[in-house]
PDB file of N, CA and C in Angstrom:
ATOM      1  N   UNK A   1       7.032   5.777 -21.702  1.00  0.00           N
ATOM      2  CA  UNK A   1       6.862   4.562 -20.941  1.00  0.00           C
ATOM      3  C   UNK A   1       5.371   4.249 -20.863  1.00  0.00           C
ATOM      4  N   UNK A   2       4.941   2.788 -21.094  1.00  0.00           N
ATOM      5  CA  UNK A   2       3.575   2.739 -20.948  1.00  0.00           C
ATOM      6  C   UNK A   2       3.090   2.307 -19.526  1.00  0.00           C
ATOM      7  N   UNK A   3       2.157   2.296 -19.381  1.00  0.00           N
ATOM      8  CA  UNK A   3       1.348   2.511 -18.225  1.00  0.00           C
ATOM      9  C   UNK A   3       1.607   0.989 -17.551  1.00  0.00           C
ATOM     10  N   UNK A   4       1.675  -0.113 -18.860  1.00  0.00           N
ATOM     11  CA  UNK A   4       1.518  -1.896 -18.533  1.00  0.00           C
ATOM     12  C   UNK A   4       2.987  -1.883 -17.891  1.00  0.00           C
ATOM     13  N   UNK A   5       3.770  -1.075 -18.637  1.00  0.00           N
ATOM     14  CA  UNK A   5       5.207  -1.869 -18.061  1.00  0.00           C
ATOM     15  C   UNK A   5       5.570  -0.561 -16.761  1.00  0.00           C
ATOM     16  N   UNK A   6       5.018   0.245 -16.134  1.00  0.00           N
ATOM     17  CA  UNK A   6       4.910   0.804 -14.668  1.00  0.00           C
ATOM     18  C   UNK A   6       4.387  -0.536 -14.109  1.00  0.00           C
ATOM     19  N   UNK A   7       2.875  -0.724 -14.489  1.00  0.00           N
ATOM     20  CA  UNK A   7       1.915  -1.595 -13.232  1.00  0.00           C
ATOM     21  C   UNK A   7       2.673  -3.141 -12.902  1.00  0.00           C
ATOM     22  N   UNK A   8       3.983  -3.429 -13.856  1.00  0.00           N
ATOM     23  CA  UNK A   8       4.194  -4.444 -13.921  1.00  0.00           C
ATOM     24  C   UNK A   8       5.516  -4.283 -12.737  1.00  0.00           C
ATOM     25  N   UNK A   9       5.940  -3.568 -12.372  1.00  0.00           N
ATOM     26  CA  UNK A   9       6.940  -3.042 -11.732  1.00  0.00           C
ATOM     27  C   UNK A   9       6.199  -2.840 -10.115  1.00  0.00           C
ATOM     28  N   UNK A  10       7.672  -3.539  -9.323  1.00  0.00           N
ATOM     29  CA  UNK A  10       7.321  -3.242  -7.752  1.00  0.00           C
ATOM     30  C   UNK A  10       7.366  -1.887  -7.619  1.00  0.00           C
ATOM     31  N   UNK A  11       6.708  -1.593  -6.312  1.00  0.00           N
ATOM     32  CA  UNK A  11       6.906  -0.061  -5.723  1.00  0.00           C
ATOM     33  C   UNK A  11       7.981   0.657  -5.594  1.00  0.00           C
ATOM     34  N   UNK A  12       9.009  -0.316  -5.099  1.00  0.00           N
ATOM     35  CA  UNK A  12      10.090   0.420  -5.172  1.00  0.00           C
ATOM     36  C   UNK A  12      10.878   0.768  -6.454  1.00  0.00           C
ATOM     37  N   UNK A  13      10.772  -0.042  -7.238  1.00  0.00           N
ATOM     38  CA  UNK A  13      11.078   0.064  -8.522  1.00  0.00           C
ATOM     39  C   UNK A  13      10.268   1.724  -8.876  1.00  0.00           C
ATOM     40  N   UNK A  14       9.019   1.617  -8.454  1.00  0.00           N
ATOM     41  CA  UNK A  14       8.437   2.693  -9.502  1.00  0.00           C
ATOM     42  C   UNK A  14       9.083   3.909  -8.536  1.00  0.00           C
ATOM     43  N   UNK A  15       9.451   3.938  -7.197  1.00  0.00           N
ATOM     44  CA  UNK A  15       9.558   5.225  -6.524  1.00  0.00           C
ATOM     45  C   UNK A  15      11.092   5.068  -7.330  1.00  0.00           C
ATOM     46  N   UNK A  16      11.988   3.950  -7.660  1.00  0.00           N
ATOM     47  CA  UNK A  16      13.510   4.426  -8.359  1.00  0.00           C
ATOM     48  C   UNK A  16      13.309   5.429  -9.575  1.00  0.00           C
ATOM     49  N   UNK A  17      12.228   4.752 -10.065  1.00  0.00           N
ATOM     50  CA  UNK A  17      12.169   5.981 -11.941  1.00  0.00           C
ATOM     51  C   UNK A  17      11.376   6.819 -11.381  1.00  0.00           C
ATOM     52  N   UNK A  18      10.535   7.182 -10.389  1.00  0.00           N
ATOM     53  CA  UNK A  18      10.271   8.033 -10.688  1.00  0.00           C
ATOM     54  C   UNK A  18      11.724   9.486 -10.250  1.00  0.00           C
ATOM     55  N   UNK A  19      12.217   8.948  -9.236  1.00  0.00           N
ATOM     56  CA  UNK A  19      13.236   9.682  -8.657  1.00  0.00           C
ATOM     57  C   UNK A  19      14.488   9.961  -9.740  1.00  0.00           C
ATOM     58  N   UNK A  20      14.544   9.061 -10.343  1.00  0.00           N
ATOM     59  CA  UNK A  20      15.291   9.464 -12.173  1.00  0.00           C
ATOM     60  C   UNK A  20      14.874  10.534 -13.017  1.00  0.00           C
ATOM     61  N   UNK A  21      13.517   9.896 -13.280  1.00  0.00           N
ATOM     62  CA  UNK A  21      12.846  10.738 -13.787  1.00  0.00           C
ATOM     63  C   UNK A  21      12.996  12.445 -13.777  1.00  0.00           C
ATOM     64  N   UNK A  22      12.620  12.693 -12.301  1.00  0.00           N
ATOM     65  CA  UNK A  22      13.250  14.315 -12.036  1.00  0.00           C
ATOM     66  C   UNK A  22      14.420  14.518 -12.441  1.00  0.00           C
ATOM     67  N   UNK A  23      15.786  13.906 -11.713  1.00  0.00           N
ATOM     68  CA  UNK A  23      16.966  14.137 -12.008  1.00  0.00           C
ATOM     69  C   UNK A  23      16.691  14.299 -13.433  1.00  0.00           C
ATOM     70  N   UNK A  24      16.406  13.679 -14.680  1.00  0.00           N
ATOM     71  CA  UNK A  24      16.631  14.240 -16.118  1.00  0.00           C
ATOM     72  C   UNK A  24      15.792  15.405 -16.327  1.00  0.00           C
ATOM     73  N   UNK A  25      14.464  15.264 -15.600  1.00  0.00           N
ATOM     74  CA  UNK A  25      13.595  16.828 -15.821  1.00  0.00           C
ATOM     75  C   UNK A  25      14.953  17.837 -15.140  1.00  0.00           C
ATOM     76  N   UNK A  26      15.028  17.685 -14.288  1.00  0.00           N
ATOM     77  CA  UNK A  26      16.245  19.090 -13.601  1.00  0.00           C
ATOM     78  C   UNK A  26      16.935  19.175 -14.494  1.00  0.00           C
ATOM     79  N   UNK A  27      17.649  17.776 -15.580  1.00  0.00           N
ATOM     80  CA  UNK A  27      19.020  18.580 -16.354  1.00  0.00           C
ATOM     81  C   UNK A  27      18.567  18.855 -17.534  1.00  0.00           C
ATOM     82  N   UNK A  28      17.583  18.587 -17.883  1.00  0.00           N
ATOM     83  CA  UNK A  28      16.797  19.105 -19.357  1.00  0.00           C
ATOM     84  C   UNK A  28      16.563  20.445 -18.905  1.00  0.00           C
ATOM     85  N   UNK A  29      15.571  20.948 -17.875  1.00  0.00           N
ATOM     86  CA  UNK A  29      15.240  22.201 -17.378  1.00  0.00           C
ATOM     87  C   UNK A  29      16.157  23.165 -17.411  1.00  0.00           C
ATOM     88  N   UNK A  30      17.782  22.648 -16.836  1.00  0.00           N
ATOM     89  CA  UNK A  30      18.560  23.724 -16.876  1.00  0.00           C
ATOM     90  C   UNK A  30      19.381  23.925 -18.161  1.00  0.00           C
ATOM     91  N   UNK A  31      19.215  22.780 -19.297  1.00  0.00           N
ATOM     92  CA  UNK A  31      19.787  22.785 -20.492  1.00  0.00           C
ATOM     93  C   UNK A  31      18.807  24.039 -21.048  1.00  0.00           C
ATOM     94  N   UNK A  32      17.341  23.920 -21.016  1.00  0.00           N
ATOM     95  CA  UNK A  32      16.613  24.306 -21.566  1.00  0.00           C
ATOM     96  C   UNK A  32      16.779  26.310 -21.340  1.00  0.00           C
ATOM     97  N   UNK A  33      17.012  26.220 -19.694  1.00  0.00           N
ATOM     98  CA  UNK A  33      17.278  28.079 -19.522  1.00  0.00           C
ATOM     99  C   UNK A  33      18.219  28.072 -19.833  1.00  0.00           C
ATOM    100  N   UNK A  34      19.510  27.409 -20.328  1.00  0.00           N
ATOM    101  CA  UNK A  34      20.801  27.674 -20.878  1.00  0.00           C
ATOM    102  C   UNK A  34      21.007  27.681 -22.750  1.00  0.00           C
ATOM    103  N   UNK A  35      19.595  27.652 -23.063  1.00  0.00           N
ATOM    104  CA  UNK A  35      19.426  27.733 -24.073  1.00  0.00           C
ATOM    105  C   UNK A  35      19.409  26.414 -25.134  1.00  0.00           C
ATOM    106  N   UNK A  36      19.900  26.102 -24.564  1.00  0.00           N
ATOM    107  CA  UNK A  36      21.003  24.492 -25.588  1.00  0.00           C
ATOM    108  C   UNK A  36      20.675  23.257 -25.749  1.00  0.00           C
ATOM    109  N   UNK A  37      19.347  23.617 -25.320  1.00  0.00           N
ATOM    110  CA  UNK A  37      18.171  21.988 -25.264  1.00  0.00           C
ATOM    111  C   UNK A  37      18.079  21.915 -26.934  1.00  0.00           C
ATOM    112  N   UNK A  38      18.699  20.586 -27.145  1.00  0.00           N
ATOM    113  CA  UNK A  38      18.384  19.652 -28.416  1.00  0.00           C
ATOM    114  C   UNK A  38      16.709  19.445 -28.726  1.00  0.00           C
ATOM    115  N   UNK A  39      16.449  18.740 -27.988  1.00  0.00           N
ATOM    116  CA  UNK A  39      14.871  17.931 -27.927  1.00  0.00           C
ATOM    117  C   UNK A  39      14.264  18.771 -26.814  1.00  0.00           C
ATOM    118  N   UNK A  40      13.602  19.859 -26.912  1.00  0.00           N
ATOM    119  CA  UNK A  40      12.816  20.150 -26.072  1.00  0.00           C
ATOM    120  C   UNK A  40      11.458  19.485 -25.483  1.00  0.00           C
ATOM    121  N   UNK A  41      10.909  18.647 -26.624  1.00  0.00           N
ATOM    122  CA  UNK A  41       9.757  17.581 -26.325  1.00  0.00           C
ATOM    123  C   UNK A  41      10.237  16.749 -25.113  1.00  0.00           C
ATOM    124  N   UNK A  42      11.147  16.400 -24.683  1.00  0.00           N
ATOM    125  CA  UNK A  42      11.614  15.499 -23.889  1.00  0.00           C
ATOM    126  C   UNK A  42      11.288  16.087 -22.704  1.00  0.00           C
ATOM    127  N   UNK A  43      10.985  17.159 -22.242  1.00  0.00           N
ATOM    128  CA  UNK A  43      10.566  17.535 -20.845  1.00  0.00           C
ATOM    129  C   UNK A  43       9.125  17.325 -20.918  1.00  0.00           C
ATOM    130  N   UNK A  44       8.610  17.390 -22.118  1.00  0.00           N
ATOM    131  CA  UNK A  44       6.973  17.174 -21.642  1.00  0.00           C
ATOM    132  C   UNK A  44       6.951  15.753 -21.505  1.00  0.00           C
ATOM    133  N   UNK A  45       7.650  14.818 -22.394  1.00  0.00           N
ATOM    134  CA  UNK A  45       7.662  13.655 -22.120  1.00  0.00           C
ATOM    135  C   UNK A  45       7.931  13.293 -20.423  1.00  0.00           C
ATOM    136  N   UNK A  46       9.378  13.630 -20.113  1.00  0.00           N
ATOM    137  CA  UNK A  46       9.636  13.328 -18.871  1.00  0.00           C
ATOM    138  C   UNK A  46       8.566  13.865 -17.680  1.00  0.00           C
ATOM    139  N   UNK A  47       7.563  14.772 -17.700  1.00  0.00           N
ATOM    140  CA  UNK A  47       6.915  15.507 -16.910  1.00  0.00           C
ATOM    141  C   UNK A  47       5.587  14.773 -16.803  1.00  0.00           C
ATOM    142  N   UNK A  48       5.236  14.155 -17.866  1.00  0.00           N
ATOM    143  CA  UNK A  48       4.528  13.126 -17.635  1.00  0.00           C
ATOM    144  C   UNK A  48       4.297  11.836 -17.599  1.00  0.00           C
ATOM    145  N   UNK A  49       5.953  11.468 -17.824  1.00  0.00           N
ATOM    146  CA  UNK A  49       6.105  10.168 -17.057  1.00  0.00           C
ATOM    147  C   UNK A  49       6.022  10.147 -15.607  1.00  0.00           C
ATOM    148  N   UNK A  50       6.712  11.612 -15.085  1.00  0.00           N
ATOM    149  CA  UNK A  50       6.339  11.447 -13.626  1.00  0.00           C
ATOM    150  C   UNK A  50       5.029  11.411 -13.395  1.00  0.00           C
ATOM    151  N   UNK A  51       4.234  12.072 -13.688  1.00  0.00           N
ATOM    152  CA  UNK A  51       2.502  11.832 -13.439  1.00  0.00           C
ATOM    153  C   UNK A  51       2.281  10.485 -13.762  1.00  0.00           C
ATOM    154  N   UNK A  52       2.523   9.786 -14.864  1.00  0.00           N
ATOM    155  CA  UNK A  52       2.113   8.443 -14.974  1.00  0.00           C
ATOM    156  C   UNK A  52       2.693   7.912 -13.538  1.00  0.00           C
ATOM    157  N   UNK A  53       3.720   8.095 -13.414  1.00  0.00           N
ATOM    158  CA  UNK A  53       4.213   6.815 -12.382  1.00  0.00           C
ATOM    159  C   UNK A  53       3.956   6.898 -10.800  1.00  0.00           C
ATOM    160  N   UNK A  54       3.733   8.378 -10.603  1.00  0.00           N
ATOM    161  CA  UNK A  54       3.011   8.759  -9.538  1.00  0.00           C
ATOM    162  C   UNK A  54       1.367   8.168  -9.345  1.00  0.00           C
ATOM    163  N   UNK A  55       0.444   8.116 -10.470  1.00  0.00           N
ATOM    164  CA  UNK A  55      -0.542   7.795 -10.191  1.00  0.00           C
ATOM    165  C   UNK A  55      -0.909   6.373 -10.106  1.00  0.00           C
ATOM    166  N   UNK A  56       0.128   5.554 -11.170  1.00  0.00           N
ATOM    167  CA  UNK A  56       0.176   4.105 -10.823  1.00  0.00           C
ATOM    168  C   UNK A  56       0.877   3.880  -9.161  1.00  0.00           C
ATOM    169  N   UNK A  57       1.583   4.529  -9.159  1.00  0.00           N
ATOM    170  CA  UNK A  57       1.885   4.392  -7.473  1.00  0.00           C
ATOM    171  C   UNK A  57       1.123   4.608  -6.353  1.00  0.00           C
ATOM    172  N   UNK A  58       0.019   5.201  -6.078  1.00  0.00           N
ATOM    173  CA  UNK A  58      -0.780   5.708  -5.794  1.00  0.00           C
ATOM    174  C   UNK A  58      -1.954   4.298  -5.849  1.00  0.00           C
ATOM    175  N   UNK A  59      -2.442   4.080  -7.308  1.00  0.00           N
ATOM    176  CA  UNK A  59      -3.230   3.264  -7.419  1.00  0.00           C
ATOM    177  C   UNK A  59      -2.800   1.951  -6.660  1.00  0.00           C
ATOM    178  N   UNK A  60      -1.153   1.567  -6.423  1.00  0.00           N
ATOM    179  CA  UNK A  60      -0.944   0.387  -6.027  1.00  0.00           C
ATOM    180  C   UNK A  60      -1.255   0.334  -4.458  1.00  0.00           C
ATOM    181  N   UNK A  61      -0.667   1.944  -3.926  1.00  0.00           N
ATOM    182  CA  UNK A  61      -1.211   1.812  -2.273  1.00  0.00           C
ATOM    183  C   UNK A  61      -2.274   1.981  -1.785  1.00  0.00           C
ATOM    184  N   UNK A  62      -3.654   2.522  -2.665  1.00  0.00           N
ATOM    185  CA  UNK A  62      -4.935   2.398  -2.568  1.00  0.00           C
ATOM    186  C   UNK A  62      -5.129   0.889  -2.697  1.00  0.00           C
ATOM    187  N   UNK A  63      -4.770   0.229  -3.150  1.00  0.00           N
ATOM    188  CA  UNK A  63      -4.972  -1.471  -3.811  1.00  0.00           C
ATOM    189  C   UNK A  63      -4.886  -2.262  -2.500  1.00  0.00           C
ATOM    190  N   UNK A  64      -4.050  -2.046  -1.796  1.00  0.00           N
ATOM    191  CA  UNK A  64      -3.275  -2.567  -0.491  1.00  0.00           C
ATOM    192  C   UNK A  64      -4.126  -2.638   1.218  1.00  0.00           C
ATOM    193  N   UNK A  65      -4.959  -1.526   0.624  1.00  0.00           N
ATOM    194  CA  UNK A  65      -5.877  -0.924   2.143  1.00  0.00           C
ATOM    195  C   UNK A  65      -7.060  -1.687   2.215  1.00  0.00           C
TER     196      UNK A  65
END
């Protein structure tokens, strides 16, 4: 996910993916100790989409003050 189409997104929107976001890190994570992870890249992906969307979130409530 790029960074333009987070900043373009309301807050609540970004707190929905980011709260997705985990839910697929948790079921990749437990695919992954169960051995049977297809795409293992996909957790680094997902792990830093949460950082992306956390810090654009962040940047939006610093923006606000």
């Amino acid at each position: 996910m790029k960074p333009e189409e987070i900043r373009n997104m309301t807050e609540n929107e970004v707190a929905i993916k980011i709260r997705s976001l985990r839910e697929e890190m948790f079921k990749l994570t437990q695919e992954a100790k169960a051995g049977r992870i297809e795409k293992p890249h996909m957790l680094k992906i997902a792990r830093r989409d949460i950082a992306r969307c956390k810090t654009i979130l962040k940047e939006k409530e610093i923006g606000k003050k």
